[in-house]
C-alpha atoms as a PDB file:
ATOM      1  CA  UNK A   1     -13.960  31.647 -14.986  1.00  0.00           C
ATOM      2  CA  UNK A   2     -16.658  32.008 -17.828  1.00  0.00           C
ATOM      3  CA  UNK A   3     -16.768  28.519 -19.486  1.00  0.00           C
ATOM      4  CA  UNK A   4     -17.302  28.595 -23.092  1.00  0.00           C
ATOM      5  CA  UNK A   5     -17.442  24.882 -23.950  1.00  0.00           C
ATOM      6  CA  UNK A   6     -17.335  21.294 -23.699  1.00  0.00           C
ATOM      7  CA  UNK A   7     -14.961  19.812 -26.497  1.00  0.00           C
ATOM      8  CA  UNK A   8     -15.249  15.998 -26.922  1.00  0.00           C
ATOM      9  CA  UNK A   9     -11.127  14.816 -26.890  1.00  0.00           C
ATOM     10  CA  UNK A  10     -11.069  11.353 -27.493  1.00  0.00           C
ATOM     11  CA  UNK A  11     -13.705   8.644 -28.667  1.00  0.00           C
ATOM     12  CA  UNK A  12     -12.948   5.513 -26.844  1.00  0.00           C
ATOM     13  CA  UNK A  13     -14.088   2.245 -28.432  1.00  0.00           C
ATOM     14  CA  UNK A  14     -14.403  -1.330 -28.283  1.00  0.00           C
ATOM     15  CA  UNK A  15     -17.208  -2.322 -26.692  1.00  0.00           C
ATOM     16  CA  UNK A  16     -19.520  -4.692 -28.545  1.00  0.00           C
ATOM     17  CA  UNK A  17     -22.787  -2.772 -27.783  1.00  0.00           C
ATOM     18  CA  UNK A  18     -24.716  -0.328 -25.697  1.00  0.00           C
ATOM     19  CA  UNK A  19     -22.535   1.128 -23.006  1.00  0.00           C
ATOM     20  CA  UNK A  20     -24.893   1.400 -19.650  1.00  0.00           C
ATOM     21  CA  UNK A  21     -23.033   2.403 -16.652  1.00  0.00           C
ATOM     22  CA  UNK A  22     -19.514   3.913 -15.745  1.00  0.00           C
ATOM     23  CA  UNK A  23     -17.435   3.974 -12.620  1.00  0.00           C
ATOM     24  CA  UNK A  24     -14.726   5.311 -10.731  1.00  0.00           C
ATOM     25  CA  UNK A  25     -11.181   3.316 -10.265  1.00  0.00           C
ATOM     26  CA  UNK A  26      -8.805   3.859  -7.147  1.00  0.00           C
ATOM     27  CA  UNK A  27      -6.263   4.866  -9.883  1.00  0.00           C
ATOM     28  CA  UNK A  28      -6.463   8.461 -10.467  1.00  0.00           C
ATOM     29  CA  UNK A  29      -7.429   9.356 -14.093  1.00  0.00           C
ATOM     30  CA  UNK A  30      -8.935   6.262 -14.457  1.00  0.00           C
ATOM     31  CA  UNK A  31     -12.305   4.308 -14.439  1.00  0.00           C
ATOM     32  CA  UNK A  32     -14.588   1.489 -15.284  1.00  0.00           C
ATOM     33  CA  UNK A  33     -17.175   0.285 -17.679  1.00  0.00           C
ATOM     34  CA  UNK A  34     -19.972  -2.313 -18.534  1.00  0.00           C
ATOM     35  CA  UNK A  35     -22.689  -2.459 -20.964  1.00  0.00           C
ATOM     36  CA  UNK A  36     -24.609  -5.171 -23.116  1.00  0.00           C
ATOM     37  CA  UNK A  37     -21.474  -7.355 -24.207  1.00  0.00           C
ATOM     38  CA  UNK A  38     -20.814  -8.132 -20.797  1.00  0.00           C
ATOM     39  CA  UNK A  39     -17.285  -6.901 -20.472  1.00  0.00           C
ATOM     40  CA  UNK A  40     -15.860  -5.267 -17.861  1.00  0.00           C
ATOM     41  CA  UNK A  41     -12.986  -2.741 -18.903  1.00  0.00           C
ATOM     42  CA  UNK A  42     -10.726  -0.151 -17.205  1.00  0.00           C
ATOM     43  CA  UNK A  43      -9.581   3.022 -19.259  1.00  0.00           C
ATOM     44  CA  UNK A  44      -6.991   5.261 -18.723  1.00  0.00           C
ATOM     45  CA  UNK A  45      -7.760   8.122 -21.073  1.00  0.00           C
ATOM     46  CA  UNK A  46      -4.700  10.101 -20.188  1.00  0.00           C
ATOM     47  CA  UNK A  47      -2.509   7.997 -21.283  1.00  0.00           C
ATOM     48  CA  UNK A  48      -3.839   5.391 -23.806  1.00  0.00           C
ATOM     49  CA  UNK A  49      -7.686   5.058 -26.261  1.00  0.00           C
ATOM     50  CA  UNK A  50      -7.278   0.950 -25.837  1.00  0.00           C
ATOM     51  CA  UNK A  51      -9.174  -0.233 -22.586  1.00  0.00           C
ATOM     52  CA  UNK A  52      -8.521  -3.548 -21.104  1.00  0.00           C
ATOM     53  CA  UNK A  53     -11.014  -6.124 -20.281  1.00  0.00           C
ATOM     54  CA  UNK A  54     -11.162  -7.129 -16.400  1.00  0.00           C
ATOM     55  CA  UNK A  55     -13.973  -9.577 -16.376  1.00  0.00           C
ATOM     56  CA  UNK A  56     -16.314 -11.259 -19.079  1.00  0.00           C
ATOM     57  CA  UNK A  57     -19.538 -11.338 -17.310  1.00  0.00           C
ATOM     58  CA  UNK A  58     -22.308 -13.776 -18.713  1.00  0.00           C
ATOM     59  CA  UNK A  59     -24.801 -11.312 -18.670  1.00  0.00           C
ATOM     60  CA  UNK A  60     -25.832  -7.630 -19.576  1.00  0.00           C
ATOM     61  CA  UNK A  61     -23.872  -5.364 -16.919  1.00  0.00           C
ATOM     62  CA  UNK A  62     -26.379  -2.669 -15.526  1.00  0.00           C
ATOM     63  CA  UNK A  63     -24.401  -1.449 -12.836  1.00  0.00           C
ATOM     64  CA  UNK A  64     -21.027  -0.877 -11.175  1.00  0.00           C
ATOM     65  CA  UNK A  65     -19.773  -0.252  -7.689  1.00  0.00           C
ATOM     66  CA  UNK A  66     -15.996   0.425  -7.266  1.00  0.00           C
ATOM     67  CA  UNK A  67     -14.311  -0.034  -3.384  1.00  0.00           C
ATOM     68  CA  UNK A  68     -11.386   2.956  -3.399  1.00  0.00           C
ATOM     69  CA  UNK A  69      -9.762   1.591  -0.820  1.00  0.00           C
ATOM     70  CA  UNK A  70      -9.776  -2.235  -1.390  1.00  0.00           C
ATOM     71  CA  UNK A  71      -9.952  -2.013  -5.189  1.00  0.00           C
ATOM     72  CA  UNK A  72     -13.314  -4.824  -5.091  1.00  0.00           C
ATOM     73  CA  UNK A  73     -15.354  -4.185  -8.127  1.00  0.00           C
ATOM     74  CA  UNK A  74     -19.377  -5.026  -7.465  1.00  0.00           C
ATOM     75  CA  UNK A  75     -20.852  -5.595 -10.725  1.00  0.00           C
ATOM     76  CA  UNK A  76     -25.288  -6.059 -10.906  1.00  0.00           C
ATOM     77  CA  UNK A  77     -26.734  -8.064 -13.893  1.00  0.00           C
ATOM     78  CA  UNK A  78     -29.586  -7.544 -15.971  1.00  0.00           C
ATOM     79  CA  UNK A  79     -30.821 -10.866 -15.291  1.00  0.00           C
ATOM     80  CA  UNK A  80     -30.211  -9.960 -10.810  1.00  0.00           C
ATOM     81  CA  UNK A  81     -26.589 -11.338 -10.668  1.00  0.00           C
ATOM     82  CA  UNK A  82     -24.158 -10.196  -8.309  1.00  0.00           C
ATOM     83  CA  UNK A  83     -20.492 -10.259  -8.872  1.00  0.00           C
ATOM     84  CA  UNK A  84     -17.346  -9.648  -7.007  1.00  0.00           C
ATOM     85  CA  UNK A  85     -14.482  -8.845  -9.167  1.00  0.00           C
ATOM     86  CA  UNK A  86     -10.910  -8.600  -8.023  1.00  0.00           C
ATOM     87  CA  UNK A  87      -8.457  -7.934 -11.208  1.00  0.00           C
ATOM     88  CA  UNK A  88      -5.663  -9.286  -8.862  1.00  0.00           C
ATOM     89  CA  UNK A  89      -7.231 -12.626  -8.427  1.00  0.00           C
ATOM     90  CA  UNK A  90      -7.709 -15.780 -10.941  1.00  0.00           C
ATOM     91  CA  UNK A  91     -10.812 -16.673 -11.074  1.00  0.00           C
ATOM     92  CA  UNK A  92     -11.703 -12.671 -10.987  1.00  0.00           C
ATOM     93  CA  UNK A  93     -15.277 -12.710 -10.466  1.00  0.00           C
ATOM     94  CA  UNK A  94     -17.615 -14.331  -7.962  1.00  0.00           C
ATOM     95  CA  UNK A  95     -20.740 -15.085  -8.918  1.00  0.00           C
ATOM     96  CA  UNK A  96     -24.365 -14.420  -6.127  1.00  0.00           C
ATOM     97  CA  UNK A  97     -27.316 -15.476  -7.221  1.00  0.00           C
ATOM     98  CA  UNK A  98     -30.418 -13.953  -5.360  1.00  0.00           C
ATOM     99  CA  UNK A  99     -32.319 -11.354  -6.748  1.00  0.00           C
ATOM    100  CA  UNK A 100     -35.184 -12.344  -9.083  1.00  0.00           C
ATOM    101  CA  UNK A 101     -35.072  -9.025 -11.737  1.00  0.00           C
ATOM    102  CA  UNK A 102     -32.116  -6.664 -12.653  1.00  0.00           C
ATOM    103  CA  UNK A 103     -29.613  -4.631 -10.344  1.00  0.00           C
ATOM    104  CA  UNK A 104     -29.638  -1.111 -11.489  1.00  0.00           C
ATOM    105  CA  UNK A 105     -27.512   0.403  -8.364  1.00  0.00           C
ATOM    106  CA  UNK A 106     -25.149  -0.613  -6.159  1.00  0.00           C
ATOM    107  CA  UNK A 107     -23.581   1.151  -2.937  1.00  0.00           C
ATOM    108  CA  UNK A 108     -20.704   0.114  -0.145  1.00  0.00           C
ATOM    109  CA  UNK A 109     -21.160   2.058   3.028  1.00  0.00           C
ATOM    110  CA  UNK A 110     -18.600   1.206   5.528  1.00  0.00           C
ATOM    111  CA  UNK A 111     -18.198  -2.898   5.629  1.00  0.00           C
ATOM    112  CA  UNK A 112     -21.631  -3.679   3.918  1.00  0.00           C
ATOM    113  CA  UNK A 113     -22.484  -3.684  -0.137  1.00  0.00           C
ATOM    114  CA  UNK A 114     -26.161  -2.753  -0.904  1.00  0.00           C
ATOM    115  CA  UNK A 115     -27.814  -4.195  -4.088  1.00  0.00           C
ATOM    116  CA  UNK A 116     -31.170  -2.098  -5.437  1.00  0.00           C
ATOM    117  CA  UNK A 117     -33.065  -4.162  -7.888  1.00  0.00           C
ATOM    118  CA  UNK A 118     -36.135  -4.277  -9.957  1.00  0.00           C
ATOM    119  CA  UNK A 119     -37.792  -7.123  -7.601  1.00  0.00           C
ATOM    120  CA  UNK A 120     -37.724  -4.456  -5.441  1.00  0.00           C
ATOM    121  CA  UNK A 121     -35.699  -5.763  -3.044  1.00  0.00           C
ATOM    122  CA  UNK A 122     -32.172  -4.335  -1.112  1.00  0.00           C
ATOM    123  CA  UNK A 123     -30.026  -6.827  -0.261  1.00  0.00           C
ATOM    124  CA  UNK A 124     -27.275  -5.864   2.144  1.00  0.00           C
ATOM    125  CA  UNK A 125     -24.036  -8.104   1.969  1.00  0.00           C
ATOM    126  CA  UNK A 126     -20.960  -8.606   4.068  1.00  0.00           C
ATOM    127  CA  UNK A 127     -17.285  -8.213   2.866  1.00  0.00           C
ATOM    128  CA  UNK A 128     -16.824 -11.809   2.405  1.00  0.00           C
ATOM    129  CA  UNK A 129     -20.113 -11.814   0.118  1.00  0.00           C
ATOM    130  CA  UNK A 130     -22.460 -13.392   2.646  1.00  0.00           C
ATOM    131  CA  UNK A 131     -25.989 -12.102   2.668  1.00  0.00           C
ATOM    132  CA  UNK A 132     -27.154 -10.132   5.931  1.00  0.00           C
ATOM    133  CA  UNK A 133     -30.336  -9.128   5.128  1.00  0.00           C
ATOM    134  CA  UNK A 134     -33.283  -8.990   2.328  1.00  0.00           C
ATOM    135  CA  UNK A 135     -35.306  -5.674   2.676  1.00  0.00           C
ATOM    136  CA  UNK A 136     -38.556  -5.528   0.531  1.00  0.00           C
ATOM    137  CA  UNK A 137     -39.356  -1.842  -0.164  1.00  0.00           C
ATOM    138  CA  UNK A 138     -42.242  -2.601  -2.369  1.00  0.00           C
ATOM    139  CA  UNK A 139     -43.839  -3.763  -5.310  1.00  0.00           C
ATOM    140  CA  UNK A 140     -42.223  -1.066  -7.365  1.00  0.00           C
ATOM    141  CA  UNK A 141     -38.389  -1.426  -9.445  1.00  0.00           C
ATOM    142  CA  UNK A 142     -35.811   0.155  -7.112  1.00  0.00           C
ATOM    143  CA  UNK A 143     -33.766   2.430  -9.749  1.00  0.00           C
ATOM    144  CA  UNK A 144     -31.252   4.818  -8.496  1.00  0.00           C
ATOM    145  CA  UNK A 145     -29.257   4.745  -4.831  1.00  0.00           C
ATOM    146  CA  UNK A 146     -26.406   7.431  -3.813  1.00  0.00           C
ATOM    147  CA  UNK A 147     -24.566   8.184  -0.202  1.00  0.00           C
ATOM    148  CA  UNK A 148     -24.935  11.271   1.473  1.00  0.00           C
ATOM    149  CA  UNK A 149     -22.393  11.531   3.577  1.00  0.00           C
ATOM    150  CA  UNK A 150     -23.622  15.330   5.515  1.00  0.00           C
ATOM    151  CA  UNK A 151     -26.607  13.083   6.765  1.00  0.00           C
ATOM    152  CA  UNK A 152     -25.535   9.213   6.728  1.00  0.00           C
ATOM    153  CA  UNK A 153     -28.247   7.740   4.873  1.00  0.00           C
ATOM    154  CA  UNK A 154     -28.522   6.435   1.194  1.00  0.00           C
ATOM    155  CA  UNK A 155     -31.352   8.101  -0.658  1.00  0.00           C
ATOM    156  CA  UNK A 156     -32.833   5.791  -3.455  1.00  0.00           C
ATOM    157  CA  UNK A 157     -35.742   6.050  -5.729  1.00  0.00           C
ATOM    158  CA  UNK A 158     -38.241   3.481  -7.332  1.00  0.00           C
ATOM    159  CA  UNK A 159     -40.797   3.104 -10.176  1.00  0.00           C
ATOM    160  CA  UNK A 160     -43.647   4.973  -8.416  1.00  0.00           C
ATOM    161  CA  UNK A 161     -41.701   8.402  -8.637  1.00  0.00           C
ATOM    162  CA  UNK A 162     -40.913   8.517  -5.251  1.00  0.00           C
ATOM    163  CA  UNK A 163     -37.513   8.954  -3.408  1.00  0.00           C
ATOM    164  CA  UNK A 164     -36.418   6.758  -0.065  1.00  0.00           C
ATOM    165  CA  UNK A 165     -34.393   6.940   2.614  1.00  0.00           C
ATOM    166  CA  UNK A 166     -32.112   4.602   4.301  1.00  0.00           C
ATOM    167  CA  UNK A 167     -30.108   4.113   7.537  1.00  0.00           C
ATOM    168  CA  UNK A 168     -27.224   1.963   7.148  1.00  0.00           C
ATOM    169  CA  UNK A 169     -26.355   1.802  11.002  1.00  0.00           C
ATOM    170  CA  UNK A 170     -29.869  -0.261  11.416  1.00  0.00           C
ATOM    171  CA  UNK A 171     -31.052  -0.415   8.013  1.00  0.00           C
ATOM    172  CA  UNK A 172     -34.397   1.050   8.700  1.00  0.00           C
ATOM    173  CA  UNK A 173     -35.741   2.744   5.190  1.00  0.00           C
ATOM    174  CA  UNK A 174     -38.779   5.433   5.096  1.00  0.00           C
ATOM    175  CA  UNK A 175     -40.285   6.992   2.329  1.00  0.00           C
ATOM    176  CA  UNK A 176     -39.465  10.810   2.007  1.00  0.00           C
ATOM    177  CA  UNK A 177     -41.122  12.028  -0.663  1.00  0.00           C
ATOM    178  CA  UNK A 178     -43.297  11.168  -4.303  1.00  0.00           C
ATOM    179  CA  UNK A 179     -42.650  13.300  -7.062  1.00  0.00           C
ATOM    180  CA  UNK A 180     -46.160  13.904  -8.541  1.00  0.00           C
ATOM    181  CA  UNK A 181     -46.314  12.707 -12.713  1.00  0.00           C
ATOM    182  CA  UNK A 182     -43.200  10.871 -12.311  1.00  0.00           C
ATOM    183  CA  UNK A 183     -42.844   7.102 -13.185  1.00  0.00           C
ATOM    184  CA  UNK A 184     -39.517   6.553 -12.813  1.00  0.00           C
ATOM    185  CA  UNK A 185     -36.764   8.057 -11.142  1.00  0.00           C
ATOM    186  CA  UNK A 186     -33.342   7.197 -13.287  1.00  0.00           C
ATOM    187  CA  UNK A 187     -30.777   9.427 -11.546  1.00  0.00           C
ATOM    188  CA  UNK A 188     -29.995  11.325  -8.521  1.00  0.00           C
ATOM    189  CA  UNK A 189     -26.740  13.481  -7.773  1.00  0.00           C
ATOM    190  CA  UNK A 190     -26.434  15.566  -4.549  1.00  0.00           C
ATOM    191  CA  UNK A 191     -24.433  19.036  -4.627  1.00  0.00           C
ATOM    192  CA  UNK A 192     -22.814  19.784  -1.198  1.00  0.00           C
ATOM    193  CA  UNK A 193     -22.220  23.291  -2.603  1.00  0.00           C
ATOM    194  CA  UNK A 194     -25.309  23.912  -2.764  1.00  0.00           C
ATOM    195  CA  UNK A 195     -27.574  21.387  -0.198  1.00  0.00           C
ATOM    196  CA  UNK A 196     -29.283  20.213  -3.310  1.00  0.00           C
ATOM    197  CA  UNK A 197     -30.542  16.721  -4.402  1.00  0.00           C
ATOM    198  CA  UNK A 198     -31.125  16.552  -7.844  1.00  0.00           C
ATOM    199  CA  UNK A 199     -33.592  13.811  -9.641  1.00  0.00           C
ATOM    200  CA  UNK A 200     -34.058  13.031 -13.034  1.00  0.00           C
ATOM    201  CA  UNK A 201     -36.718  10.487 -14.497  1.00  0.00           C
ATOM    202  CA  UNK A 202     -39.482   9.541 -17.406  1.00  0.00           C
ATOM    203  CA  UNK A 203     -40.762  13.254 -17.363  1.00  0.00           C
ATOM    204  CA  UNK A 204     -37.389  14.736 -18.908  1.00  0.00           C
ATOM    205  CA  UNK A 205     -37.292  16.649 -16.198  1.00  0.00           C
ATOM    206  CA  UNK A 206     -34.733  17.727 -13.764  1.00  0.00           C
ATOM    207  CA  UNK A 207     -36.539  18.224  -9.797  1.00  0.00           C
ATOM    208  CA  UNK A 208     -33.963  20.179  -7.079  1.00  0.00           C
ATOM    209  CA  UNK A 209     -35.252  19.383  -3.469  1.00  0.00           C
ATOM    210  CA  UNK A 210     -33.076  20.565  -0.043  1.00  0.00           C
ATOM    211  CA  UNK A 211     -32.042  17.921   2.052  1.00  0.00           C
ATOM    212  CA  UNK A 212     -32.823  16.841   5.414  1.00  0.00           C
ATOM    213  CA  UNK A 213     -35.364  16.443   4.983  1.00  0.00           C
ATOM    214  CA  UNK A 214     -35.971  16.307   1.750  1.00  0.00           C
ATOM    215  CA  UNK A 215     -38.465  19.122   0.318  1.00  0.00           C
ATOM    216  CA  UNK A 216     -38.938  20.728  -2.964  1.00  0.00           C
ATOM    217  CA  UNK A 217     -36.559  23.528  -3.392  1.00  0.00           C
ATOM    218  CA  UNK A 218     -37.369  25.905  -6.721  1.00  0.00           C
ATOM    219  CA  UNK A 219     -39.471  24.382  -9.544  1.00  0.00           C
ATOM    220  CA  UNK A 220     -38.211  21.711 -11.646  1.00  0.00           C
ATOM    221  CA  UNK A 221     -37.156  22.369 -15.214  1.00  0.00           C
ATOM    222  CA  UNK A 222     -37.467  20.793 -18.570  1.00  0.00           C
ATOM    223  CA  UNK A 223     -34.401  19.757 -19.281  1.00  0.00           C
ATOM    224  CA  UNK A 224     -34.119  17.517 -22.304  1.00  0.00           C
ATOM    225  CA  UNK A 225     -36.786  15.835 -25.011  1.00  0.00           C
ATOM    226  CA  UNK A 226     -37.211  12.439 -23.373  1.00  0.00           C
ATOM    227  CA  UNK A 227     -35.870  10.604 -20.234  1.00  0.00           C
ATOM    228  CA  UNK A 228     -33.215  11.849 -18.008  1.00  0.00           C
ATOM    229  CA  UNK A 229     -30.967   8.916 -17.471  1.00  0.00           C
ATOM    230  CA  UNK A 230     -28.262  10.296 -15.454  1.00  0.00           C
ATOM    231  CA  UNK A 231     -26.786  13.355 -13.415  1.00  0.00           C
ATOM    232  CA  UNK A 232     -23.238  14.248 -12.295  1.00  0.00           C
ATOM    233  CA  UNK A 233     -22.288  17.561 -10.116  1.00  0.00           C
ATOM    234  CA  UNK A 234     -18.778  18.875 -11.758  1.00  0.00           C
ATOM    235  CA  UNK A 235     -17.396  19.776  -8.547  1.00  0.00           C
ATOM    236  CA  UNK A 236     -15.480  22.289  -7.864  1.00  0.00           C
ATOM    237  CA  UNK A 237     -17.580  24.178 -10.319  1.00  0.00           C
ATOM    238  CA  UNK A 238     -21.122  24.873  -9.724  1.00  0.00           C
ATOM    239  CA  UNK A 239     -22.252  22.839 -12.428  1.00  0.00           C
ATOM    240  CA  UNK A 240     -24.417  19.838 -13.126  1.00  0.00           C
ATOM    241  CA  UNK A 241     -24.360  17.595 -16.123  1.00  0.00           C
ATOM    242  CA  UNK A 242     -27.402  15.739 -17.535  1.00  0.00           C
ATOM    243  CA  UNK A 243     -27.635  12.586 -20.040  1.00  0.00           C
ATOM    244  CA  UNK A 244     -30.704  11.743 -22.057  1.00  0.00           C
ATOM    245  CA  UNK A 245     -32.174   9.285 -24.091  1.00  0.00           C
ATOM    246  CA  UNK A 246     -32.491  12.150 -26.473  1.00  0.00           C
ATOM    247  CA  UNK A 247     -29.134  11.919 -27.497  1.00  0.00           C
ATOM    248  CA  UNK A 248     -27.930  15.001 -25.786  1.00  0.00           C
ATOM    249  CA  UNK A 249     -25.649  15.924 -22.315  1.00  0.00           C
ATOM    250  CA  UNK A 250     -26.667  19.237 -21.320  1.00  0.00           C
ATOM    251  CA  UNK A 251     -24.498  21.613 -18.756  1.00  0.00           C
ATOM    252  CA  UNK A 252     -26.567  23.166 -16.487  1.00  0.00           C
ATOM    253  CA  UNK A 253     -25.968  25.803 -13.528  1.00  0.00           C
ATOM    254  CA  UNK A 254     -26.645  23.989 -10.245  1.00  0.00           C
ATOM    255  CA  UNK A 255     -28.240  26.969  -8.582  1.00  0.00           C
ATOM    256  CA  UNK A 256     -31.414  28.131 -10.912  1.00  0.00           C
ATOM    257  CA  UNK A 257     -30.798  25.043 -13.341  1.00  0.00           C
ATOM    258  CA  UNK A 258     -29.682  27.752 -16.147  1.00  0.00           C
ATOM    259  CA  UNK A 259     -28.696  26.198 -19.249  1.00  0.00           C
ATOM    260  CA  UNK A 260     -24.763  26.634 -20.074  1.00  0.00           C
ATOM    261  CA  UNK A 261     -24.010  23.825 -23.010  1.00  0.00           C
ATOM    262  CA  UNK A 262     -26.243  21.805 -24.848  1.00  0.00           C
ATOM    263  CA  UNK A 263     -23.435  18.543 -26.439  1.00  0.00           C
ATOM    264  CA  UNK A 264     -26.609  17.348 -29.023  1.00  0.00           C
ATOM    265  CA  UNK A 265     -25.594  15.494 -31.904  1.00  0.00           C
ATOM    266  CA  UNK A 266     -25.387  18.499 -34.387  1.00  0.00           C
ATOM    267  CA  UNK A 267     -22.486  19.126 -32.010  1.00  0.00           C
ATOM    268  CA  UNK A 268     -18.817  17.145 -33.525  1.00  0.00           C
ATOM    269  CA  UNK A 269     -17.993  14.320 -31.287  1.00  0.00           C
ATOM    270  CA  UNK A 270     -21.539  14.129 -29.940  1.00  0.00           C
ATOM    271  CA  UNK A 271     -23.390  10.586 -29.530  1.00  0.00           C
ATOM    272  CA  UNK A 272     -25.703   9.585 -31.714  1.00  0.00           C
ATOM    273  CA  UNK A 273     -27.686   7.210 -29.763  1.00  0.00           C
ATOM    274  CA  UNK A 274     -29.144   7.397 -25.910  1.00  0.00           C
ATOM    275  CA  UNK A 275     -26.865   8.657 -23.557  1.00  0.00           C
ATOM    276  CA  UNK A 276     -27.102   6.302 -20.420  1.00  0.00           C
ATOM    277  CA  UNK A 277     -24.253   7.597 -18.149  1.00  0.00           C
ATOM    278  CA  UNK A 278     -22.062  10.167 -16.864  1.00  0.00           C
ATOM    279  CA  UNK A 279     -18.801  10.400 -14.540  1.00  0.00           C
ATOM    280  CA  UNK A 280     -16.979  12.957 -13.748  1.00  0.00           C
ATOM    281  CA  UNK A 281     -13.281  12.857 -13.218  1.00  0.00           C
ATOM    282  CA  UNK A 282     -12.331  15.664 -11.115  1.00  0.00           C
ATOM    283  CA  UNK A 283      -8.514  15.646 -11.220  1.00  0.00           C
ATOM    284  CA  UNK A 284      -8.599  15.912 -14.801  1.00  0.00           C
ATOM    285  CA  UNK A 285     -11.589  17.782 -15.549  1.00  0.00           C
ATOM    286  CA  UNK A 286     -13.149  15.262 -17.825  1.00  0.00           C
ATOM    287  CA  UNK A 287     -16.746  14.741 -18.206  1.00  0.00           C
ATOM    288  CA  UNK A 288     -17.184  10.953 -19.299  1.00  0.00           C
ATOM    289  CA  UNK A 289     -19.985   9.954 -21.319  1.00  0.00           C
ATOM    290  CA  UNK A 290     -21.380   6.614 -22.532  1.00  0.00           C
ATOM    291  CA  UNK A 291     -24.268   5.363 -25.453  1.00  0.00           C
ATOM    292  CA  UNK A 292     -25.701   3.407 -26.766  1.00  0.00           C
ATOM    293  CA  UNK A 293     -24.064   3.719 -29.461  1.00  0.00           C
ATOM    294  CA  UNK A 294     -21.083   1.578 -28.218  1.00  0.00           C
ATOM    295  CA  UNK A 295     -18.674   4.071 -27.699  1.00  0.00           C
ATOM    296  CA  UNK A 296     -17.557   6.515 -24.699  1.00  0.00           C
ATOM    297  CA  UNK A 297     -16.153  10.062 -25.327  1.00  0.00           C
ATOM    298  CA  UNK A 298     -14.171  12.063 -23.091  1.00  0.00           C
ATOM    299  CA  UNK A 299     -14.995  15.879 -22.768  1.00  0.00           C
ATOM    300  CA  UNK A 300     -12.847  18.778 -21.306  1.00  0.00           C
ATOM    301  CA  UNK A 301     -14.408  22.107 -20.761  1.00  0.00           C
ATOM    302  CA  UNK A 302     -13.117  25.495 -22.185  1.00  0.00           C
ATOM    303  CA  UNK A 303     -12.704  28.368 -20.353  1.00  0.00           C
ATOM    304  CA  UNK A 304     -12.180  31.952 -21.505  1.00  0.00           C
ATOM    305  CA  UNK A 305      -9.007  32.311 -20.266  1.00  0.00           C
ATOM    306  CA  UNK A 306      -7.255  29.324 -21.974  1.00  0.00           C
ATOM    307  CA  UNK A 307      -4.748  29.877 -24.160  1.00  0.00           C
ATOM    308  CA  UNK A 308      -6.711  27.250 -26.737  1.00  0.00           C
ATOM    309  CA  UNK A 309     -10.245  28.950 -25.638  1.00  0.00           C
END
């Protein structure tokens, strides 16, 4: 199918400032949110614009890590909190307190919960919240962490540019490789379509490497004005989706990196402030999107053979 755009659906509001990360519930259709007021809310886009507030958190919420199966919400703070929300419980959220700088990624593998902060630290906790172990990568911000499944390890990435690797059976990590002129890596997505890891950072641009190991695949691209803050692979399509602090979200073809949609704010519906995260619910084919500008917008792609195409 030839897709001939992405139409923004619904505006969903009601957050009291910027909007920073997004997340996946175990309820199809529906997911999570935090941002700068501190609130944690679920949406269900499908069926209502009003989201509900889970958990007031007393700090900036930088990340978000859903368990499908138990329903646990992991939330990181700006100021290195860790919480453990469970809407079914009263109190909802319990409170860590370890790391000395923000969260900015969270990951469950199996039984253990693995926080990546700016103190660049991991810490690896149990199911009942007790610390196992502290892992100091270095003296750079740990940013971005994903699981790749085809070779059991999390990849992360840090303030030097470079992109780790990590075994969760021991919990060895080694550096794999450093991404020459790159500060910062914000945002990783892996495409099992296509054995790609994709990384996007300070240099607005997008890098493809192959996995296992990891090694540059075609020549990066320039894909937006100013920092790529997140990536999401549309699967089943062969697509990949890019946020910026430009303003934009940009559809690109996974293989090549070929432009397909640009969704900048001369677009209607578009953001008009930073775009700091994408997610991408499959069963509905909706691209979620959230700003700075408080809000989060819901896009559904076109095709040419739909009847409203």
């Amino acid at each position: 199918m030839l897709i001939t755009d992405f139409l923004c659906q619904k505006t969903l509001k009601g957050h009291l400032g910027g909007v920073y990360c997004l997340a996946r519930s175990p309820e199809e259709n529906q997911f999570y949110s935090g941002g700068s007021d501190g609130h944690l809310v679920v949406w269900d886009p499908l069926h209502s614009d009003i989201g509900k507030v889970i958990a007031k958190i007393e700090d900036v919420i930088f990340s978000i890590h859903v368990d499908l199966i138990s329903g646990d919400i992991y939330v990181g703070t700006k100021s290195g909190f860790l919480f453990k929300v469970n809407p079914n419980e009263n109190p909802s959220a319990r409170k860590m307190v370890f790391h000395q700088s923000s969260i900015h990624s969270l990951i469950k593998v199996e039984e253990n919960l693995y926080a990546f902060s700016a103190d660049g630290v991991i810490s690896v906790w149990s199911e009942n919240m007790d610390l196992i172990k502290a892992i100091q990568v270095g003296p750079h911000k740990l940013r971005k962490c994903i699981y790749i499944k085809e070779i059991d390890k999390i990849i992360f990435s840090d303030g030097s540019g470079s992109l780790y690797s990590l075994d969760p059976s021991n919990h060895l990590f080694k550096k794999e490789i450093s991404i020459d002129g790159l500060r910062m890596a914000f945002s990783l997505a892996y495409s099992a379509q296509t054995n790609t890891l994709f990384v996007g950072g300070m240099d607005a641009l997008i890098h493809p490497f192959n996995i296992n190991p990891i090694s540059k695949k075609y020549e990066a691209i320039k894909a937006h004005w100013y920092t790529v803050n997140d990536l999401v692979v549309l699967d089943p399509y062969p697509w990949l989706a890019s946020a910026s602090r430009d303003k934009s979200i940009r559809i690109w073809n996974q293989s090549g990196l070929q432009l397909l949609k640009d969704l900048s704010p001369s677009k209607e519906g578009s953001h008009q402030f930073s775009v700091n995260s994408l997610l991408w619910l499959k069963a509905s084919e909706i691209l979620i999107s959230a700003s700075d500008d408080g809000t989060i917008k819901c896009w559904k792609p076109i095709f040419k053979n739909d009847t409203n195409g």
